[in-house]
Protein backbone atom coordinates (compact mmCIF):
# COMPACT_ATOMS: atom_id res chain seq x y z
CA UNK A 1 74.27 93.10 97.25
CA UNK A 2 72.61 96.52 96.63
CA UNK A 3 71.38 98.95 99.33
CA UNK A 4 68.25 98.17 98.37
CA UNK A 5 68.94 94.41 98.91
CA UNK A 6 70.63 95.00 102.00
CA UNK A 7 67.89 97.16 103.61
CA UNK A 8 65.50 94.32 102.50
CA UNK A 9 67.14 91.60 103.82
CA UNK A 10 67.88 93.73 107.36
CA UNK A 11 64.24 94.27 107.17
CA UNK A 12 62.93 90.39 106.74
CA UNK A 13 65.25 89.94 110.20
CA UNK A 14 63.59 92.66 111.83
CA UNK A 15 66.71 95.40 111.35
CA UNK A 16 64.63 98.42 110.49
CA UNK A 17 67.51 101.30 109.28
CA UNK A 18 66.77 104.61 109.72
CA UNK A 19 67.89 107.47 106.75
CA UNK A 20 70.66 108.33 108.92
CA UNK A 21 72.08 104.69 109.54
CA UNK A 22 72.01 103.72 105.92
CA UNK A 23 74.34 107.58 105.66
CA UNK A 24 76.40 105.92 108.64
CA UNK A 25 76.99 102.79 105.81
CA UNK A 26 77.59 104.66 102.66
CA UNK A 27 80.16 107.33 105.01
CA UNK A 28 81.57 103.94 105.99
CA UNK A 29 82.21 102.08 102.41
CA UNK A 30 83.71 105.77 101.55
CA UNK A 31 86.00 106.08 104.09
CA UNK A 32 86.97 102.20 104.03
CA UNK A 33 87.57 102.59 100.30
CA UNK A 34 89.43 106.02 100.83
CA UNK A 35 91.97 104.57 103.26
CA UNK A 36 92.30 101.25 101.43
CA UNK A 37 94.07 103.39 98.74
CA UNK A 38 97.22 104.44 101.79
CA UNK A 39 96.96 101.03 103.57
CA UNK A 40 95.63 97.24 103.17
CA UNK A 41 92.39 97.32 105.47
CA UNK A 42 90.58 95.32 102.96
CA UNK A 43 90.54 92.89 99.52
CA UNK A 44 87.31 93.79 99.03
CA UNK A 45 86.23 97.22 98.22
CA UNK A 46 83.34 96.82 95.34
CA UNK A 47 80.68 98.42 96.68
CA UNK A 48 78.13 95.44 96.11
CA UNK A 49 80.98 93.24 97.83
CA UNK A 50 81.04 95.32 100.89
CA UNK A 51 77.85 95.16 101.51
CA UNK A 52 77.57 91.94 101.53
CA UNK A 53 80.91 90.69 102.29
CA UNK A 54 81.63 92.75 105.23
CA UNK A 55 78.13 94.92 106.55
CA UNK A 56 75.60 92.34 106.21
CA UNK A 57 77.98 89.61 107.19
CA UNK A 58 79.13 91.62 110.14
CA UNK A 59 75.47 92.26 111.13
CA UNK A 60 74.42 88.60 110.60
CA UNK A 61 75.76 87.72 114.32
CA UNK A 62 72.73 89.98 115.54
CA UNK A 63 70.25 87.03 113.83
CA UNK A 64 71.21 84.44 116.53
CA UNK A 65 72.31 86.71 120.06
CA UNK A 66 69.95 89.40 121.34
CA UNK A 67 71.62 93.05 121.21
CA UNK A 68 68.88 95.31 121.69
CA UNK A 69 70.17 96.14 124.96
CA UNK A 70 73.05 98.23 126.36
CA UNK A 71 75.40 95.74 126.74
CA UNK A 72 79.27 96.17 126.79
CA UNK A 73 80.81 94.32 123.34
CA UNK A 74 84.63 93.59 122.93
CA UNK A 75 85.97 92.68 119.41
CA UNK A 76 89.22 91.21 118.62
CA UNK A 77 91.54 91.58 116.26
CA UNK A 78 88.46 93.66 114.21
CA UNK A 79 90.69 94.69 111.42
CA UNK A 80 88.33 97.50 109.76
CA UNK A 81 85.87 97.49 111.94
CA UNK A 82 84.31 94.02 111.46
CA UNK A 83 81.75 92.66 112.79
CA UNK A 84 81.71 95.50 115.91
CA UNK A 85 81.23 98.94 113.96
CA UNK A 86 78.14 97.83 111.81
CA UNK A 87 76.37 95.96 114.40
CA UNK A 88 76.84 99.11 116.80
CA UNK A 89 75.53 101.53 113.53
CA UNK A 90 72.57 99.00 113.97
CA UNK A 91 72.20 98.99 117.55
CA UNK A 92 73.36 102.47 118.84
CA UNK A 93 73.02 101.16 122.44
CA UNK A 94 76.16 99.08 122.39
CA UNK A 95 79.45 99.51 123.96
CA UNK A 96 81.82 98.64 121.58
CA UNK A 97 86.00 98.01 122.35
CA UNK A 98 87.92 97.19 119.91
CA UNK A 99 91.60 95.59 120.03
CA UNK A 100 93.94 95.31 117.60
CA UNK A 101 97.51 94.63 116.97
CA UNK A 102 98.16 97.33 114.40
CA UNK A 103 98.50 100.71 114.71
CA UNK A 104 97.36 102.29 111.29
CA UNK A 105 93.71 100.27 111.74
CA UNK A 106 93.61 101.92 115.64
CA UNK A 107 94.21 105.22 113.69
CA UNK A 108 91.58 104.21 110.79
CA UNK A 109 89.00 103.02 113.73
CA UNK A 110 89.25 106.59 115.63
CA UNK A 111 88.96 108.68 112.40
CA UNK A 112 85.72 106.32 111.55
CA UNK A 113 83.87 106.38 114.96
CA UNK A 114 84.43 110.44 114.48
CA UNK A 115 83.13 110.81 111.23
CA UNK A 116 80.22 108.62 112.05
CA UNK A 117 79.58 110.43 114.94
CA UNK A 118 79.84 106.69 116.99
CA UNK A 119 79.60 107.57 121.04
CA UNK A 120 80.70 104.75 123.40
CA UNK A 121 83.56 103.23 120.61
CA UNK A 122 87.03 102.61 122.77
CA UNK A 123 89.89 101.40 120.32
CA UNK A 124 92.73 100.09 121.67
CA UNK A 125 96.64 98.86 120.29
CA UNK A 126 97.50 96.15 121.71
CA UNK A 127 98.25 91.99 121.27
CA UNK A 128 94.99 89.86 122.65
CA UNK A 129 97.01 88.01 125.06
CA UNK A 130 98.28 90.58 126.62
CA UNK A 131 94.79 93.02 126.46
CA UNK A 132 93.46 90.51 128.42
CA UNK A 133 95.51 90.28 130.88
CA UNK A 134 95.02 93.51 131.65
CA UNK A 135 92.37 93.96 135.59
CA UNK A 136 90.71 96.90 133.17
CA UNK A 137 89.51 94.58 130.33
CA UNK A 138 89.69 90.72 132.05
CA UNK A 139 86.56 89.25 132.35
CA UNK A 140 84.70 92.80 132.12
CA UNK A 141 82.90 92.11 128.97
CA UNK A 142 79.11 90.99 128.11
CA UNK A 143 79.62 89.66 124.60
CA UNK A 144 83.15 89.11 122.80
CA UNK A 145 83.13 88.90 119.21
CA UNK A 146 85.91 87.32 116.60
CA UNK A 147 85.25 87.55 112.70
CA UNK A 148 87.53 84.93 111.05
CA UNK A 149 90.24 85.75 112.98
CA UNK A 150 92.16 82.47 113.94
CA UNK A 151 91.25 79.01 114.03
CA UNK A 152 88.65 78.08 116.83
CA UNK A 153 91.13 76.47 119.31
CA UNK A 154 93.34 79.58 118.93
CA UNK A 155 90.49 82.06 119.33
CA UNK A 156 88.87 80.66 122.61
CA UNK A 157 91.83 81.44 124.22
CA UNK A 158 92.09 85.10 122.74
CA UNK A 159 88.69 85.84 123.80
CA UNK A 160 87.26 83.96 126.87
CA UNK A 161 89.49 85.30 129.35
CA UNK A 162 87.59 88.60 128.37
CA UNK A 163 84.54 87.61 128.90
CA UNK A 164 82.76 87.92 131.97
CA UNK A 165 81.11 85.01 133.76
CA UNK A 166 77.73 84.57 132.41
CA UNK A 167 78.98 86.56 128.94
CA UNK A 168 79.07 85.06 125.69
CA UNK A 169 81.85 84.64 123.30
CA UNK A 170 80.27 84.78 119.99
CA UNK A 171 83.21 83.45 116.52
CA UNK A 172 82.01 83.91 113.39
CA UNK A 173 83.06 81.70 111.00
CA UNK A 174 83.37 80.25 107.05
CA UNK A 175 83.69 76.83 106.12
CA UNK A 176 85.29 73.80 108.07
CA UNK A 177 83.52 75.72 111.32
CA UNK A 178 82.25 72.54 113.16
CA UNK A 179 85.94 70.33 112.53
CA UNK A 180 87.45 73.59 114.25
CA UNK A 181 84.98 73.07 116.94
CA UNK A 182 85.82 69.84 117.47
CA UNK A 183 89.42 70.40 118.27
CA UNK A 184 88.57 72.97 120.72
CA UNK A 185 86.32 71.73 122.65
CA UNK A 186 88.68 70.93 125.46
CA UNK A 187 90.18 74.12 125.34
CA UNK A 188 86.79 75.82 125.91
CA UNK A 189 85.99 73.63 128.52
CA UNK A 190 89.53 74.31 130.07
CA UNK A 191 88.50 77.73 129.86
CA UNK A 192 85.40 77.89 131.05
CA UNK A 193 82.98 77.95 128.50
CA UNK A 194 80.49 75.77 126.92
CA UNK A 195 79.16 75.69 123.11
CA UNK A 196 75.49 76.85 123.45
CA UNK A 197 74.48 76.92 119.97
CA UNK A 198 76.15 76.53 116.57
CA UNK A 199 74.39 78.22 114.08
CA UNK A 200 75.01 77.78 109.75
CA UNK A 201 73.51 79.63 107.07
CA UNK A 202 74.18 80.47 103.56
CA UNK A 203 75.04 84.49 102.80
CA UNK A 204 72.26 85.53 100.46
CA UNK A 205 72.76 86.38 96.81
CA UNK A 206 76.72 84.56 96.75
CA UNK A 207 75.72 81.11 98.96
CA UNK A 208 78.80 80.99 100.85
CA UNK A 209 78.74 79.14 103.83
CA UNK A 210 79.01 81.10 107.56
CA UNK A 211 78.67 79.84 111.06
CA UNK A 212 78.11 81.98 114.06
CA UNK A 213 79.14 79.50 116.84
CA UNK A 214 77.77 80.63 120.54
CA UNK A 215 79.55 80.03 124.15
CA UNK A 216 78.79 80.64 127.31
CA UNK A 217 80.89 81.59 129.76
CA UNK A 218 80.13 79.31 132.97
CA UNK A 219 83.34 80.10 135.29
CA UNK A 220 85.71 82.15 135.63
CA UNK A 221 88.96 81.86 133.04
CA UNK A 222 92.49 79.81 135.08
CA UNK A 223 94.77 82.60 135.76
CA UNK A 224 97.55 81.18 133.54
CA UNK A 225 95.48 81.96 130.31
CA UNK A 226 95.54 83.39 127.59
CA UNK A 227 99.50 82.31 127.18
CA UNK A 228 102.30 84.66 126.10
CA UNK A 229 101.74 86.37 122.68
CA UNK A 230 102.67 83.88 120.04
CA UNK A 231 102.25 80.47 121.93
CA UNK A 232 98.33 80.20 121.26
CA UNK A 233 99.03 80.05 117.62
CA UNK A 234 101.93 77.60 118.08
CA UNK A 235 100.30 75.39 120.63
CA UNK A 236 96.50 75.68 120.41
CA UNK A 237 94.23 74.03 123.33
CA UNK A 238 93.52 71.06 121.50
């Protein structure tokens, strides 16, 4: 995908960027290349790749859930920056946080949100089960976000303790989305959310399948979850 592609494709979904969020993009694929050469933030680094593979992608979420408000967005485990940083280059208005477990992304995600000139980006270091235990970050969140993290039984329980009743919790996934689903069902429920909407779609130009799967947060998260780092992974909510 080209710039001109991407800004054409934004465009039919009614994303209109501006001259100085396209410069926001290109600073970004620089910078993301740049580091990429002292640590492994990414496989992909063709140009054409990124935009596709990890901007548009990223941005794709903003088809199904409304953020042209000022709402307060948590991403986990966001790696580079993915999906968070280019749906808030696209929507300036958002509150982003960002947790991660590694150290040299935190320090990539600070130098990024500077040169980008990002206000209202909080990054912090830290495991998701313990983040969200945390009084500061439990339950304090509009939207949560997950790019192809974990599997979906594993993620619910990452992410739904940090969203605040009457949030959403918003996965974005690949293939095999809806057998995921299945098997975490009860864990959402357990949880206290409930699948709104499951949404699938080819990404344009490649045809790869994504699906941007949508729950609600109805009540408030049992005390007792998420579990101890590790033990989601090792015994998912299924």
């Amino acid at each position: 995908m080209n710039v001109e592609q991407f800004v054409q494709k934004l465009e039919d979904k009614g994303i209109i960027l501006s001259s100085k969020q396209l410069q926001q993009f290109e600073r970004y694929f620089e910078l993301l290349v740049e580091w990429n050469e002292k640590m492994n933030l990414t496989a992909i680094t063709e140009k054409e790749d990124v935009y596709l593979k990890h901007f548009f992608d990223s941005i794709s979420a903003a088809f199904f859930v409304n953020l042209n408000r000022p709402i307060h967005l948590c991403d986990v485990g966001a790696g580079a920056g993915f999906p968070s940083i280019p749906l808030k280059i696209c929507f300036p208005d958002l509150k982003v946080s960002i947790v991660d477990s590694l150290q040299k992304r935190i320090t990539f995600l600070n130098n990024l949100a500077k040169e980008l000139e990002l206000d209202q980006t909080s990054f912090y270091h830290d495991r998701a089960e313990t983040f969200a235990k945390n009084k500061h970050h439990r339950e304090k969140y509009d939207m949560v976000t997950a790019r192809a993290v974990a599997r979906m039984s594993v993620l619910s329980e990452l992410c739904l303790p940090l969203v605040k009743v009457g949030g959403t919790f918003v996965a974005m996934k690949a293939a095999n989305a809806k057998e995921e689903l299945e098997k975490a069902q009860k864990g959402i429920k357990i949880l206290g959310g409930t699948v709104q909407e499951v949404h699938s779609f080819t990404l344009p130009l490649e045809e790869s399948e994504r699906n941007i799967i949508i729950v609600k947060k109805d009540k408030s998260t049992p005390t007792k979850y998420p579990r101890k780092p590790g033990t989601p992974n090792k015994l998912p909510l299924e």
